[in-house]
C-alpha atoms as a PDB file:
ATOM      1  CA  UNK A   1      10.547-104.172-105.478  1.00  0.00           C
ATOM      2  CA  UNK A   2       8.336-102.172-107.679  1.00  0.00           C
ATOM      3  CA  UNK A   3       7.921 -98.769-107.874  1.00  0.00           C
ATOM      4  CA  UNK A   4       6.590 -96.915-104.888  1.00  0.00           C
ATOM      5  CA  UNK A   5       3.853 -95.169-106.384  1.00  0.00           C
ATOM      6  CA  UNK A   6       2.250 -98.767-107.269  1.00  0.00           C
ATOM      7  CA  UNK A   7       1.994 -99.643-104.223  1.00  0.00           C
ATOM      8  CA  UNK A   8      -0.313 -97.261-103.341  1.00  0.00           C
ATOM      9  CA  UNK A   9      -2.463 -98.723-105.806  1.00  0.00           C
ATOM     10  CA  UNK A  10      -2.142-101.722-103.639  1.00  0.00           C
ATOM     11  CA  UNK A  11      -3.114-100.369-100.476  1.00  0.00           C
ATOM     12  CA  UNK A  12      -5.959 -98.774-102.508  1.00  0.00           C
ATOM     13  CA  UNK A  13      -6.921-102.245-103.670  1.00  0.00           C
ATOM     14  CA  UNK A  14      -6.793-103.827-100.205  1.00  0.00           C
ATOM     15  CA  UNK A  15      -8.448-101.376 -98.428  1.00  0.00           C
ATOM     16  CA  UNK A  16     -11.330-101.316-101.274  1.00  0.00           C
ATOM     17  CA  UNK A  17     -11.503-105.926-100.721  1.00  0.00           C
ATOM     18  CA  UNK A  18     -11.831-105.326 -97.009  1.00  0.00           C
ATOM     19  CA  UNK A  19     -14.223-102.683 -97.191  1.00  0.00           C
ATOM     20  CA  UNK A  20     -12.468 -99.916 -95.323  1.00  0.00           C
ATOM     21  CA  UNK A  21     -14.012 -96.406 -94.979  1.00  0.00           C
ATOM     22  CA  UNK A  22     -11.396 -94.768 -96.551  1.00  0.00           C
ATOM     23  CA  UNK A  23     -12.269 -92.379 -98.982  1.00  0.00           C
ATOM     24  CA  UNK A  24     -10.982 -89.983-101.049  1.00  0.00           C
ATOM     25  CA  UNK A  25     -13.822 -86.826-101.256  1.00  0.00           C
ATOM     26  CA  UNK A  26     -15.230 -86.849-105.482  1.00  0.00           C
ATOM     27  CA  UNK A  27     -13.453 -83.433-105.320  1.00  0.00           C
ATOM     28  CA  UNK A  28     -10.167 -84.095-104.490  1.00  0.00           C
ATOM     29  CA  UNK A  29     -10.132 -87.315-106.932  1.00  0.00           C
ATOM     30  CA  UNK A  30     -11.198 -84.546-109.272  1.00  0.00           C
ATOM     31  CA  UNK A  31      -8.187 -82.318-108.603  1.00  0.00           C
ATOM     32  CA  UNK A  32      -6.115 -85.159-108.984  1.00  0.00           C
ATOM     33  CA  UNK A  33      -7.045 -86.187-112.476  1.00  0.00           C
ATOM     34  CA  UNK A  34      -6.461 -82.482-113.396  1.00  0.00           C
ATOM     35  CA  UNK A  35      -3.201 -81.653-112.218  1.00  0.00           C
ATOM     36  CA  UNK A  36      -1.727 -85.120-113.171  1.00  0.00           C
ATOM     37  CA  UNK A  37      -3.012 -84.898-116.911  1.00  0.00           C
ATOM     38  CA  UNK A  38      -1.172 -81.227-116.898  1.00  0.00           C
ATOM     39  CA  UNK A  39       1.287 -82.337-115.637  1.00  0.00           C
ATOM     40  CA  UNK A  40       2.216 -84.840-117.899  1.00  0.00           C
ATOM     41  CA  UNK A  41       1.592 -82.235-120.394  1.00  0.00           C
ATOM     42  CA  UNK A  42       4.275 -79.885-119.013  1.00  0.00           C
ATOM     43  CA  UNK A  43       6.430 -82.398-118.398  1.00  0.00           C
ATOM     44  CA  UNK A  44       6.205 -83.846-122.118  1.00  0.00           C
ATOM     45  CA  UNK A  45       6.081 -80.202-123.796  1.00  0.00           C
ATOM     46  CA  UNK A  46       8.925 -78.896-121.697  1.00  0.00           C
ATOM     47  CA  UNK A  47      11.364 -82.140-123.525  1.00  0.00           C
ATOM     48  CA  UNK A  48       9.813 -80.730-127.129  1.00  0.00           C
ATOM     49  CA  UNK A  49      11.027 -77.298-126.333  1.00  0.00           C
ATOM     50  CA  UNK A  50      13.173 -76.372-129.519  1.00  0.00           C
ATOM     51  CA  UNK A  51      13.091 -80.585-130.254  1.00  0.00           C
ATOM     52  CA  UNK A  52      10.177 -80.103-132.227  1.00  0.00           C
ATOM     53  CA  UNK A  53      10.926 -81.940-135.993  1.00  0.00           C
ATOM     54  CA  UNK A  54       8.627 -82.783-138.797  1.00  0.00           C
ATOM     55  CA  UNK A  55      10.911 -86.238-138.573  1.00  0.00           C
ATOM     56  CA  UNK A  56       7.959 -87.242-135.603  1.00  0.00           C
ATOM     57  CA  UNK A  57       5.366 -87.961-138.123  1.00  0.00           C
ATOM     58  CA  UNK A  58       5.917 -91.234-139.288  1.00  0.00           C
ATOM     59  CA  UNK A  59       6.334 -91.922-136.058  1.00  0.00           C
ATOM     60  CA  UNK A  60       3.014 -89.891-134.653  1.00  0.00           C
ATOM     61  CA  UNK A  61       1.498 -91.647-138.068  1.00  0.00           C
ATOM     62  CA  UNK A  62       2.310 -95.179-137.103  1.00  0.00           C
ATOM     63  CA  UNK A  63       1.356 -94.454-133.102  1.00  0.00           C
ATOM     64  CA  UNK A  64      -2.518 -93.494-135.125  1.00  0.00           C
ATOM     65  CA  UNK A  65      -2.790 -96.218-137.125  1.00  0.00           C
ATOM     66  CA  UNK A  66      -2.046 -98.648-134.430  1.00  0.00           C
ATOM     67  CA  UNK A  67      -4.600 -96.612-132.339  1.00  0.00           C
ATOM     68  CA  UNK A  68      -6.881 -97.094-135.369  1.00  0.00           C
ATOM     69  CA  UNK A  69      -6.065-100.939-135.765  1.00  0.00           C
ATOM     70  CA  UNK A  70      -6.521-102.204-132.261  1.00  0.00           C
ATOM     71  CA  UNK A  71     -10.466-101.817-132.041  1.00  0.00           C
ATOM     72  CA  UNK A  72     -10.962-103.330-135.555  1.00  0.00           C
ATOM     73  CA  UNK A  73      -8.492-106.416-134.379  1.00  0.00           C
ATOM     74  CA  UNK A  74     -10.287-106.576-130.632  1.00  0.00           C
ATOM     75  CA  UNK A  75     -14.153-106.845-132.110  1.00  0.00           C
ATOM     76  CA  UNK A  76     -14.139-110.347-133.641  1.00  0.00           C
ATOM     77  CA  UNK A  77     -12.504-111.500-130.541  1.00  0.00           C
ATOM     78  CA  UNK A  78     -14.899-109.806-128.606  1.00  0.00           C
ATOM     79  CA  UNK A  79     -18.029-110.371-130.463  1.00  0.00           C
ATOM     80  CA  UNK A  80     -17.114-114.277-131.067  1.00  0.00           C
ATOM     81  CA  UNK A  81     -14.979-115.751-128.503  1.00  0.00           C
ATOM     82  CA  UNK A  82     -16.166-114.073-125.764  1.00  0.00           C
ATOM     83  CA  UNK A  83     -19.506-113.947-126.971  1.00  0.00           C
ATOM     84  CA  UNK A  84     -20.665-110.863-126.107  1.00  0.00           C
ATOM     85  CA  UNK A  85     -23.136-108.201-128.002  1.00  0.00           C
ATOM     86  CA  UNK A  86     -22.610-105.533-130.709  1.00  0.00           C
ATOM     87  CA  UNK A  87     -22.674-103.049-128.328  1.00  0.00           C
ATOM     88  CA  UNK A  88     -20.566-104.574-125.793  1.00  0.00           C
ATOM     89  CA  UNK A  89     -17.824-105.508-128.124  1.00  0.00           C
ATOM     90  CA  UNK A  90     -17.499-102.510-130.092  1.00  0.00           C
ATOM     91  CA  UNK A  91     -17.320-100.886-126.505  1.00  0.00           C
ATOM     92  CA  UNK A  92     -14.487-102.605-125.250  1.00  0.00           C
ATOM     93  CA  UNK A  93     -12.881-102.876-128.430  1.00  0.00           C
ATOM     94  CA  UNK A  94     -12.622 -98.905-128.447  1.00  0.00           C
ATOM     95  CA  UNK A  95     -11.952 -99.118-124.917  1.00  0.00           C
ATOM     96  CA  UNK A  96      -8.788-100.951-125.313  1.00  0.00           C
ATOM     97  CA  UNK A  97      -7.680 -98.968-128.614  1.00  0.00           C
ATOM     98  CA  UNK A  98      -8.073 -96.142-126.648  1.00  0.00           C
ATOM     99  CA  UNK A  99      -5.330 -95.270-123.643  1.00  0.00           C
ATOM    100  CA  UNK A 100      -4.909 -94.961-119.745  1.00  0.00           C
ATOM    101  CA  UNK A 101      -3.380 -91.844-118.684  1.00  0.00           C
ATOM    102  CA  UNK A 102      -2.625 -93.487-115.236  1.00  0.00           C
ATOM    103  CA  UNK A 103      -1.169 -96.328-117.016  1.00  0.00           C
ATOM    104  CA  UNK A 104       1.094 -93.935-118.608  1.00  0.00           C
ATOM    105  CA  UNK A 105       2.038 -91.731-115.671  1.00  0.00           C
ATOM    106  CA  UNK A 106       3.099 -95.122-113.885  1.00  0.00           C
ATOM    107  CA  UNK A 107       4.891 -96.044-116.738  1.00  0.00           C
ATOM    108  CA  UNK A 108       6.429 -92.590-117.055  1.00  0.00           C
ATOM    109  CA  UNK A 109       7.591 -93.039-113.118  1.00  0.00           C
ATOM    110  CA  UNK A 110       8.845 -96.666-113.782  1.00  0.00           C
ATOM    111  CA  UNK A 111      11.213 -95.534-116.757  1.00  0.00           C
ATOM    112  CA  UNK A 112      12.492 -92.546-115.060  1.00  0.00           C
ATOM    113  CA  UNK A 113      13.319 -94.661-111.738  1.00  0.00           C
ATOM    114  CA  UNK A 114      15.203 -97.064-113.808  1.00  0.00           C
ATOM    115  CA  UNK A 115      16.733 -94.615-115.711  1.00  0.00           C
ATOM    116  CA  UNK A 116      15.476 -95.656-119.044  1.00  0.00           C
ATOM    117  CA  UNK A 117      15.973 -93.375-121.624  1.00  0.00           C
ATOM    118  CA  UNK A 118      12.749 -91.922-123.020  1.00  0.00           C
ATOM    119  CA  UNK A 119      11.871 -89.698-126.132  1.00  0.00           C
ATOM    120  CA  UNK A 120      10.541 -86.292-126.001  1.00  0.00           C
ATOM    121  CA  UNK A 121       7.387 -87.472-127.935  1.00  0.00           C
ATOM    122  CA  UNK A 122       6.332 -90.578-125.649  1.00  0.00           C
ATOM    123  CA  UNK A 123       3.231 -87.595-124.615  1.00  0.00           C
ATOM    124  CA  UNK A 124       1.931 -87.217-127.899  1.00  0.00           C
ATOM    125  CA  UNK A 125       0.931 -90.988-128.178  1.00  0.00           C
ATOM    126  CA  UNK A 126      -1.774 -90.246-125.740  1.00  0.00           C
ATOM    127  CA  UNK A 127      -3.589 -88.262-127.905  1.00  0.00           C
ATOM    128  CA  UNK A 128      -2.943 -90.434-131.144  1.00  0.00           C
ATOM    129  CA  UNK A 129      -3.683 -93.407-129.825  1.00  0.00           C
ATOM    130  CA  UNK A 130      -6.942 -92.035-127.495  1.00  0.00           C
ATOM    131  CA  UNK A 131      -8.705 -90.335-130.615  1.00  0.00           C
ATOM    132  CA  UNK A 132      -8.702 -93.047-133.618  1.00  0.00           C
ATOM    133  CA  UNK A 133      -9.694 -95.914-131.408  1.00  0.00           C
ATOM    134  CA  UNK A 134     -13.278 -94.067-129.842  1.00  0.00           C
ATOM    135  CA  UNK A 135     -13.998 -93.323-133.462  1.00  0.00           C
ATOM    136  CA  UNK A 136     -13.250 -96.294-134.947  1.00  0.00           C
ATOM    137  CA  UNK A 137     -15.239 -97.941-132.017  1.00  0.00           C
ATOM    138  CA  UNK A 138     -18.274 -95.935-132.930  1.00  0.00           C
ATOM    139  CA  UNK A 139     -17.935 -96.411-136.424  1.00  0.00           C
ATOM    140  CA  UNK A 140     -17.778-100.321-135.983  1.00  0.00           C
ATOM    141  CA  UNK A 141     -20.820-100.349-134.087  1.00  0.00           C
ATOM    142  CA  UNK A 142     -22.953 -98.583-136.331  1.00  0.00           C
ATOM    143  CA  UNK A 143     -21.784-100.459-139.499  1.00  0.00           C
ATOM    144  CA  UNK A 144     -22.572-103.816-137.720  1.00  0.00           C
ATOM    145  CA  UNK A 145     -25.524-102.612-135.012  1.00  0.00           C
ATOM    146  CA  UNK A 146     -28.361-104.433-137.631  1.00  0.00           C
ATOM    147  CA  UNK A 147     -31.716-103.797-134.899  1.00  0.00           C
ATOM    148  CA  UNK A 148     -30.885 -99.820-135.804  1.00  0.00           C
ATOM    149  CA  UNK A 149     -28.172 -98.588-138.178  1.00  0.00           C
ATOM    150  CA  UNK A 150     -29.393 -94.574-136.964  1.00  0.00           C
ATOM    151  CA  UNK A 151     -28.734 -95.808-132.744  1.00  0.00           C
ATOM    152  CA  UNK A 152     -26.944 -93.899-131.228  1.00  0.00           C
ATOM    153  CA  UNK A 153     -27.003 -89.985-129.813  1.00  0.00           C
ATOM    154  CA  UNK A 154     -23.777 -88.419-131.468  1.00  0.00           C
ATOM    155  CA  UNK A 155     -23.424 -87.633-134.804  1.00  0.00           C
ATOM    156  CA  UNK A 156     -19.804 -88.266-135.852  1.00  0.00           C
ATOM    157  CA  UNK A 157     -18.885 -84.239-135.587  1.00  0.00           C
ATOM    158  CA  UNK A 158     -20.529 -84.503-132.411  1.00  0.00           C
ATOM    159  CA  UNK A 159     -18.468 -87.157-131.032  1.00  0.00           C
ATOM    160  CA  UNK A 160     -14.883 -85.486-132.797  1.00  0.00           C
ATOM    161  CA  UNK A 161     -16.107 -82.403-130.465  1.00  0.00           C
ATOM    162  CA  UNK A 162     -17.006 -84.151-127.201  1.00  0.00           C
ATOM    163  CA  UNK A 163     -13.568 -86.415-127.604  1.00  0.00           C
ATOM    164  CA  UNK A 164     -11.368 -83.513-128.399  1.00  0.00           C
ATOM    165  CA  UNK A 165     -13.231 -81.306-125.936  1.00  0.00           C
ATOM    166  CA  UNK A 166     -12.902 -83.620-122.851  1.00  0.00           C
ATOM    167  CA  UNK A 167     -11.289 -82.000-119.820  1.00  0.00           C
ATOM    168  CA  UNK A 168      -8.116 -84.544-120.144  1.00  0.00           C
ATOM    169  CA  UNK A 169      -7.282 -83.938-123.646  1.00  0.00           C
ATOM    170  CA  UNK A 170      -7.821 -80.135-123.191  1.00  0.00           C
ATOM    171  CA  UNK A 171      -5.499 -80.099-120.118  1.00  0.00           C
ATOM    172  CA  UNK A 172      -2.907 -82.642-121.814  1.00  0.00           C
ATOM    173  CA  UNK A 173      -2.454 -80.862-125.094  1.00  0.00           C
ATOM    174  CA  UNK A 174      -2.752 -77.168-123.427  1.00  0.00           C
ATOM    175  CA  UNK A 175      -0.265 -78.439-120.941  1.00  0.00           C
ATOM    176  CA  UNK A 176       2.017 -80.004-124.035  1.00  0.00           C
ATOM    177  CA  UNK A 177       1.525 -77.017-125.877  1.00  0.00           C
ATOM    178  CA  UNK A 178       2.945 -74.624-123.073  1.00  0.00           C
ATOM    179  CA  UNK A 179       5.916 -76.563-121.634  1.00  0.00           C
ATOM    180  CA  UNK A 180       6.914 -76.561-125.280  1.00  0.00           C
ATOM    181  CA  UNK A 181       6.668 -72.320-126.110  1.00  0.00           C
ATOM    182  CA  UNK A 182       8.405 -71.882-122.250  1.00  0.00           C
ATOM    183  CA  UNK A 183      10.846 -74.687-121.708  1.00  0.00           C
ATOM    184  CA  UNK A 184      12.371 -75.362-118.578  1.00  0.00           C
ATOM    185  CA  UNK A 185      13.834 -72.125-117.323  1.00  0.00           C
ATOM    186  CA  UNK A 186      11.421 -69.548-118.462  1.00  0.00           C
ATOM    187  CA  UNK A 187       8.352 -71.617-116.809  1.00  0.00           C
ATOM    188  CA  UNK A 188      10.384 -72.839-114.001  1.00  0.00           C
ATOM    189  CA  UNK A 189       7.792 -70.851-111.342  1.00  0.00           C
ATOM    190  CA  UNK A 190       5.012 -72.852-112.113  1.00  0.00           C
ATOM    191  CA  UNK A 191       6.232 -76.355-113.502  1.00  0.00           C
ATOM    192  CA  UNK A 192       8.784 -76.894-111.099  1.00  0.00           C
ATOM    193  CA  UNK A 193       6.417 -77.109-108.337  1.00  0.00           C
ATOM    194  CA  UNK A 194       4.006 -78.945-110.345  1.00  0.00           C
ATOM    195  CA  UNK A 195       6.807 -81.811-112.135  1.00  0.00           C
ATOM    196  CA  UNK A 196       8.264 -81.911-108.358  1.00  0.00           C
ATOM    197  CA  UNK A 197       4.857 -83.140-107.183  1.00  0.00           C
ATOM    198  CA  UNK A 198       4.148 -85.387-109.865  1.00  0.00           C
ATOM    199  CA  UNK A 199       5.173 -88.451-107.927  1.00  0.00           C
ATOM    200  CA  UNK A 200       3.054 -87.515-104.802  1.00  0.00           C
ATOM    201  CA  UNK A 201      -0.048 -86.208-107.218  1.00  0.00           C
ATOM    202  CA  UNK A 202       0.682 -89.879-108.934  1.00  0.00           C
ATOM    203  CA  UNK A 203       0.256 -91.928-105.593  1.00  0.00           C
ATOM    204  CA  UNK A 204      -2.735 -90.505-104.659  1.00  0.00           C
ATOM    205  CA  UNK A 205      -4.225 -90.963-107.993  1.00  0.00           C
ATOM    206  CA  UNK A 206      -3.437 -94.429-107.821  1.00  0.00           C
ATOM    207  CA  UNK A 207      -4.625 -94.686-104.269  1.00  0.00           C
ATOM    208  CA  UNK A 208      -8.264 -93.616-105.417  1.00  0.00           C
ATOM    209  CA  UNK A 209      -7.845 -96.002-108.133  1.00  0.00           C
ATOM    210  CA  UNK A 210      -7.017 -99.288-106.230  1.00  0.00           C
ATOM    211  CA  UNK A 211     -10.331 -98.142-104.136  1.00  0.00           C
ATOM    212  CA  UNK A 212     -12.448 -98.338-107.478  1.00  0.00           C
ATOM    213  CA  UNK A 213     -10.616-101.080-108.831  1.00  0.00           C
ATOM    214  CA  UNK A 214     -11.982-103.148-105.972  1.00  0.00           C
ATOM    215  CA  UNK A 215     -15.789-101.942-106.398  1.00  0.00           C
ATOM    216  CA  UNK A 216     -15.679-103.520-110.324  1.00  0.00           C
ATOM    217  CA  UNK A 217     -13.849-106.873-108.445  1.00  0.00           C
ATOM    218  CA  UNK A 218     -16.839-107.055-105.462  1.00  0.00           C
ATOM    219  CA  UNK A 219     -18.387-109.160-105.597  1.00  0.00           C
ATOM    220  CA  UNK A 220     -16.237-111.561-107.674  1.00  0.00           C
ATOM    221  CA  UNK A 221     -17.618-111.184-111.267  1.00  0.00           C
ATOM    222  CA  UNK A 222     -17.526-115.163-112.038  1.00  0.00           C
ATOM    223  CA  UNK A 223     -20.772-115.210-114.088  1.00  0.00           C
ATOM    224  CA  UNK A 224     -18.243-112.653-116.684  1.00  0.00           C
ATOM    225  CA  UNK A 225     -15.237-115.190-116.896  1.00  0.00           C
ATOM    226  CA  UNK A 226     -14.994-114.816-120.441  1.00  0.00           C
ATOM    227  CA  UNK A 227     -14.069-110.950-120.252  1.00  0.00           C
ATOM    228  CA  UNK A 228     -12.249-111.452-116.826  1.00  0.00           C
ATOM    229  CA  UNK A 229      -9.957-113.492-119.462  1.00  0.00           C
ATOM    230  CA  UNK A 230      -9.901-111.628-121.640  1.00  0.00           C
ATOM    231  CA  UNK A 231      -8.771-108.258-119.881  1.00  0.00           C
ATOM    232  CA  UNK A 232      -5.614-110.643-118.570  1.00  0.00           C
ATOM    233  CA  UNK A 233      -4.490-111.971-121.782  1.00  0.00           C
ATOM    234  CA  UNK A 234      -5.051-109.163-123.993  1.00  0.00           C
ATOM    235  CA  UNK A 235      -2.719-106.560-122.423  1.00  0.00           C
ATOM    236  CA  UNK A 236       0.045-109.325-122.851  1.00  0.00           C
ATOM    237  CA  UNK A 237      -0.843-109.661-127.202  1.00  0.00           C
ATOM    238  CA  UNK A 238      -0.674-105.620-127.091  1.00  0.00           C
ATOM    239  CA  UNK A 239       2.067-105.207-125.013  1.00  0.00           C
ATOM    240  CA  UNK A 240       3.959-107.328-127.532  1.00  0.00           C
ATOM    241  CA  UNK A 241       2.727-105.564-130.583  1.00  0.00           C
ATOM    242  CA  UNK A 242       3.368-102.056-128.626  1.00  0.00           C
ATOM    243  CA  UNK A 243       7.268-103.234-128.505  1.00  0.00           C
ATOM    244  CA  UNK A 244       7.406-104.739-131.985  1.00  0.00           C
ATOM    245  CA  UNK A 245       6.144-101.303-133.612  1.00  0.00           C
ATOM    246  CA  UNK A 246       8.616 -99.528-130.715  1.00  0.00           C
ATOM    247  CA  UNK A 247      11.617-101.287-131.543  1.00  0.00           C
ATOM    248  CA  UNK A 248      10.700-101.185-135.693  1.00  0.00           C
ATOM    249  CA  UNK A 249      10.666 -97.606-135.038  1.00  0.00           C
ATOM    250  CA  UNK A 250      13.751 -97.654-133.417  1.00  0.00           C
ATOM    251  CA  UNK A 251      12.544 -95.588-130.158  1.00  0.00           C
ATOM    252  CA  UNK A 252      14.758 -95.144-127.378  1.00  0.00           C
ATOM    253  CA  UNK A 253      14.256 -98.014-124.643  1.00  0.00           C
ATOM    254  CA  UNK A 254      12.220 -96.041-122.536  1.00  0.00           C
ATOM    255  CA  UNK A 255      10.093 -94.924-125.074  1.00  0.00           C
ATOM    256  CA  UNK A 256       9.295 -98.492-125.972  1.00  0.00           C
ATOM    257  CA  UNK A 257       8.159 -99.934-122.714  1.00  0.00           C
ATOM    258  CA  UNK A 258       5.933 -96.115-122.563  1.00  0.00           C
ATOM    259  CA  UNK A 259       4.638 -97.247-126.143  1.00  0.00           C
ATOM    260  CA  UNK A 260       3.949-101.220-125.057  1.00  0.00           C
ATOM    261  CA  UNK A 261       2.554 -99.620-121.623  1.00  0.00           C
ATOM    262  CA  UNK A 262       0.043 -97.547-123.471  1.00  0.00           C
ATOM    263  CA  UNK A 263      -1.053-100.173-126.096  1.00  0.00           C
ATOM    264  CA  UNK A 264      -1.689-102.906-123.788  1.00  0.00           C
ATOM    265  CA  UNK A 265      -3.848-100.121-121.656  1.00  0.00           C
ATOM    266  CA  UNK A 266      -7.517 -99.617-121.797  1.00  0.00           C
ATOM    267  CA  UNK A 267      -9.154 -95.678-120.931  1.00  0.00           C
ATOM    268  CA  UNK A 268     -11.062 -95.421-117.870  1.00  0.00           C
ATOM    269  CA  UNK A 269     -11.616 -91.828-118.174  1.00  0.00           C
ATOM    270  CA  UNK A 270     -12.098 -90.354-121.661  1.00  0.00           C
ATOM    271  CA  UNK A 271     -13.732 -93.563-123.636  1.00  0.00           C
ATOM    272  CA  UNK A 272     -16.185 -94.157-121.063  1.00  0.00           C
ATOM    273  CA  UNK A 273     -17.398 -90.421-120.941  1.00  0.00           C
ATOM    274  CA  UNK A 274     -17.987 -90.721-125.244  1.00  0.00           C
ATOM    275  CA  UNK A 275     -18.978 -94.474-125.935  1.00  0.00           C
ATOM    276  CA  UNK A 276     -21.897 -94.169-122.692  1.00  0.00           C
ATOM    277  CA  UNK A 277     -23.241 -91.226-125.025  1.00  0.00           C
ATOM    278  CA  UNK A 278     -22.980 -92.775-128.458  1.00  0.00           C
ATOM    279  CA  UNK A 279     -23.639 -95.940-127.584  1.00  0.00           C
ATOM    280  CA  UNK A 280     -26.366 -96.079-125.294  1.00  0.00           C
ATOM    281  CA  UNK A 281     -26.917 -99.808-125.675  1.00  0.00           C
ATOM    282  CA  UNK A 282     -23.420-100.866-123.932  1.00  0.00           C
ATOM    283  CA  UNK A 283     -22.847-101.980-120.301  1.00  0.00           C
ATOM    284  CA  UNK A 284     -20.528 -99.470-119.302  1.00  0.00           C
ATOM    285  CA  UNK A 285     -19.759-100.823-115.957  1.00  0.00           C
ATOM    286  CA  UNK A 286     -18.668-104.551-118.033  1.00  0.00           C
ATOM    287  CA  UNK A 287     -15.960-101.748-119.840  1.00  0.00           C
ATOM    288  CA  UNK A 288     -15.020-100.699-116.216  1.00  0.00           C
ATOM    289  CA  UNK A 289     -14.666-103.623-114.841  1.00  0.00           C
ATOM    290  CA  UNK A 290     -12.419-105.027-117.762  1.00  0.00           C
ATOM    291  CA  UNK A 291     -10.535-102.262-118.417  1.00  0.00           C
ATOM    292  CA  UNK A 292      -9.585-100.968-114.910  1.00  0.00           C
ATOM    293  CA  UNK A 293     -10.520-103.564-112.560  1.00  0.00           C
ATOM    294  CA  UNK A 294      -8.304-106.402-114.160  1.00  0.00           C
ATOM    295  CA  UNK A 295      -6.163-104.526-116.700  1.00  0.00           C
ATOM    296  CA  UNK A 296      -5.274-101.261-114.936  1.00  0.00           C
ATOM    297  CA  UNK A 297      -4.403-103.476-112.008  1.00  0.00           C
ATOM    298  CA  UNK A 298      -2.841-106.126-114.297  1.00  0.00           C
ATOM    299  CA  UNK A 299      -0.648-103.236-115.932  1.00  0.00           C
ATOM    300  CA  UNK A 300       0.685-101.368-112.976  1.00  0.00           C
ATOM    301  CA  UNK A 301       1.419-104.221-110.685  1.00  0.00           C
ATOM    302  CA  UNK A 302       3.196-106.682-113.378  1.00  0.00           C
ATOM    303  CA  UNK A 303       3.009-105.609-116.549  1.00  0.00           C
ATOM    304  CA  UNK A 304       5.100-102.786-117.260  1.00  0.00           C
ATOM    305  CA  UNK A 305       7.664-104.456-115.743  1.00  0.00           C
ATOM    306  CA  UNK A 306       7.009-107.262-118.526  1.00  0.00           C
ATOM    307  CA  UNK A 307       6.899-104.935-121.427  1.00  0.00           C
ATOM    308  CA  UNK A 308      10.778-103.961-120.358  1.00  0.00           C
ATOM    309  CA  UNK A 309      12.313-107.088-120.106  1.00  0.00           C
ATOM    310  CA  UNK A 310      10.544-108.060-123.408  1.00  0.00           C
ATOM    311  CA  UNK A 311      12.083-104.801-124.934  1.00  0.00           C
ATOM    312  CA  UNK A 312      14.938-105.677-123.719  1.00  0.00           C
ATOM    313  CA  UNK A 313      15.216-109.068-125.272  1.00  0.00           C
ATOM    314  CA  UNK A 314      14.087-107.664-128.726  1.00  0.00           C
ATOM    315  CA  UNK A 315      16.454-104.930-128.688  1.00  0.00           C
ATOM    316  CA  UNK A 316      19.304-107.465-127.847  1.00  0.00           C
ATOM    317  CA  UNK A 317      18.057-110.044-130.372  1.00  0.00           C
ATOM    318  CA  UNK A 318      18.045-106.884-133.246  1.00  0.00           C
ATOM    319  CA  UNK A 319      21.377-105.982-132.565  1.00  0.00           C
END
């Protein structure tokens, strides 16, 4: 069976095909976001507390470049097989370089539940993965964008501010940043009601999800095949390269099916916000429906599960 907390992204999704009225109020989706990206934050800063080595930065290094790579590998693929415009493919491309947070909470809960063994760093790869990939994104399209090489409303400054700005990063890294100066005992009043939660805060994230989810599906996007593809097969080719940097790196296992989890992901939350501002020209809802329609749903229902019995094999064929 999988893990509970995915299932509510199933009822989410069925409820969303059938058109139900449920409904979860703009507001309390809002709250959700917020206290899940802090508390993954805690939760991840709390593990650093006095673990904190400058031995992470290869590691962190790697995690960037990888971040970095993904959008420049995506935008042929993009741009030629699937056939789709500048704008569009450097779009998606930065889409998928960049990360899901709810991928990575799910894949948090599944490694915990099976009692994986996971790193105290696995939080930090949000951040270095989520930041090269929407600039690297950006930069692709205005290097190949030939009707205007100037399109575009964010200067690159602009867009380092709005990325590092956004309400998610400022929430993850702030909530990083304190678990790791307070640790588990001295902050124990405030994160062990939040970390205690996380689960429940988790569900009903991925409730409100499966709900959305099923907009991007209805009606059935056949006339978009191509990308519908391509958002199936492409978390598979990262999911594999996620757990051949993982197990190069020699992460614990748990921190290699969070690392494969994260690369085969695709942001819903912070990419969309900077790529509809600095690149005007792009179907954002094409994005949406790629990256958390099929993906998302692809990720949380199967694929996870995937990544860990390929880590599995790799670690066993290593050794």
């Amino acid at each position: 069976m999988p893990d509970i907390v995915v299932m509510f992204f199933v009822l989410g999704l069925v409820a969303g095909i059938l058109r139900s009225d449920l409904k979860i109020p703009q507001a309390t989706y809002e709250t959700l976001s917020l206290l899940l990206m802090l508390t993954i934050g805690l939760k991840g800063g709390m593990v650093l507390h006095g673990n904190l080595s400058w031995q992470l930065l290869p590691e962190m290094g790697t995690v960037m470049l990888l971040g970095a790579f993904i959008p420049l590998m995506l935008y042929p693929v993009l741009k030629y097989l699937v056939k789709l415009s500048v704008a569009n493919s450097a779009s998606i491309a930065a889409h998928y370089g960049s990360v899901s947070a709810g991928t990575f909470a799910v894949a948090l809960a599944y490694a915990e539940s099976s009692q994986l063994r996971v790193g105290a760093e696995v939080t930090l790869y949000l951040v270095m993965l989520e930041l090269p990939a929407i600039i690297v994104g950006l930069l692709l399209y205005r290097r190949l964008n030939r009707e205007n090489n100037n399109t575009g409303t964010l200067s690159l400054k602009t867009l380092w501010h709005e990325t590092l700005t956004n309400k998610s990063i400022i929430l993850l890294v702030g909530g990083v940043i304190i678990g790791m100066l307070y640790g588990t005992q001295q902050g124990s009043q405030v994160t062990n009601l939040l970390t205690s939660s996380f689960k429940v805060v988790l569900a009903l994230f991925l409730l409100e999800m499966g709900l959305t989810a099923a907009k991007t599906l209805r009606p059935l996007p056949w006339h978009h095949w191509r990308v519908a593809l391509f958002a199936l097969v492409t978390p598979l080719l990262l999911g594999m390269i996620g757990v051949t940097v993982g197990t190069a790196l020699q992460l614990e296992l748990g921190s290699v099916v969070v690392l494969a989890s994260l690369v085969a992901s695709a942001s819903y939350i912070a990419a969309p916000a900077a790529i509809k501002a600095a690149i005007p020209k792009a179907d954002i809802g094409l994005a949406m429906l790629s990256s958390l329609g099929i993906t998302f749903a692809f990720n949380v229902t199967v694929g996870i599960g995937l990544y860990h019995q390929l880590a599995v094999i790799m670690l066993e064929f290593k050794y």
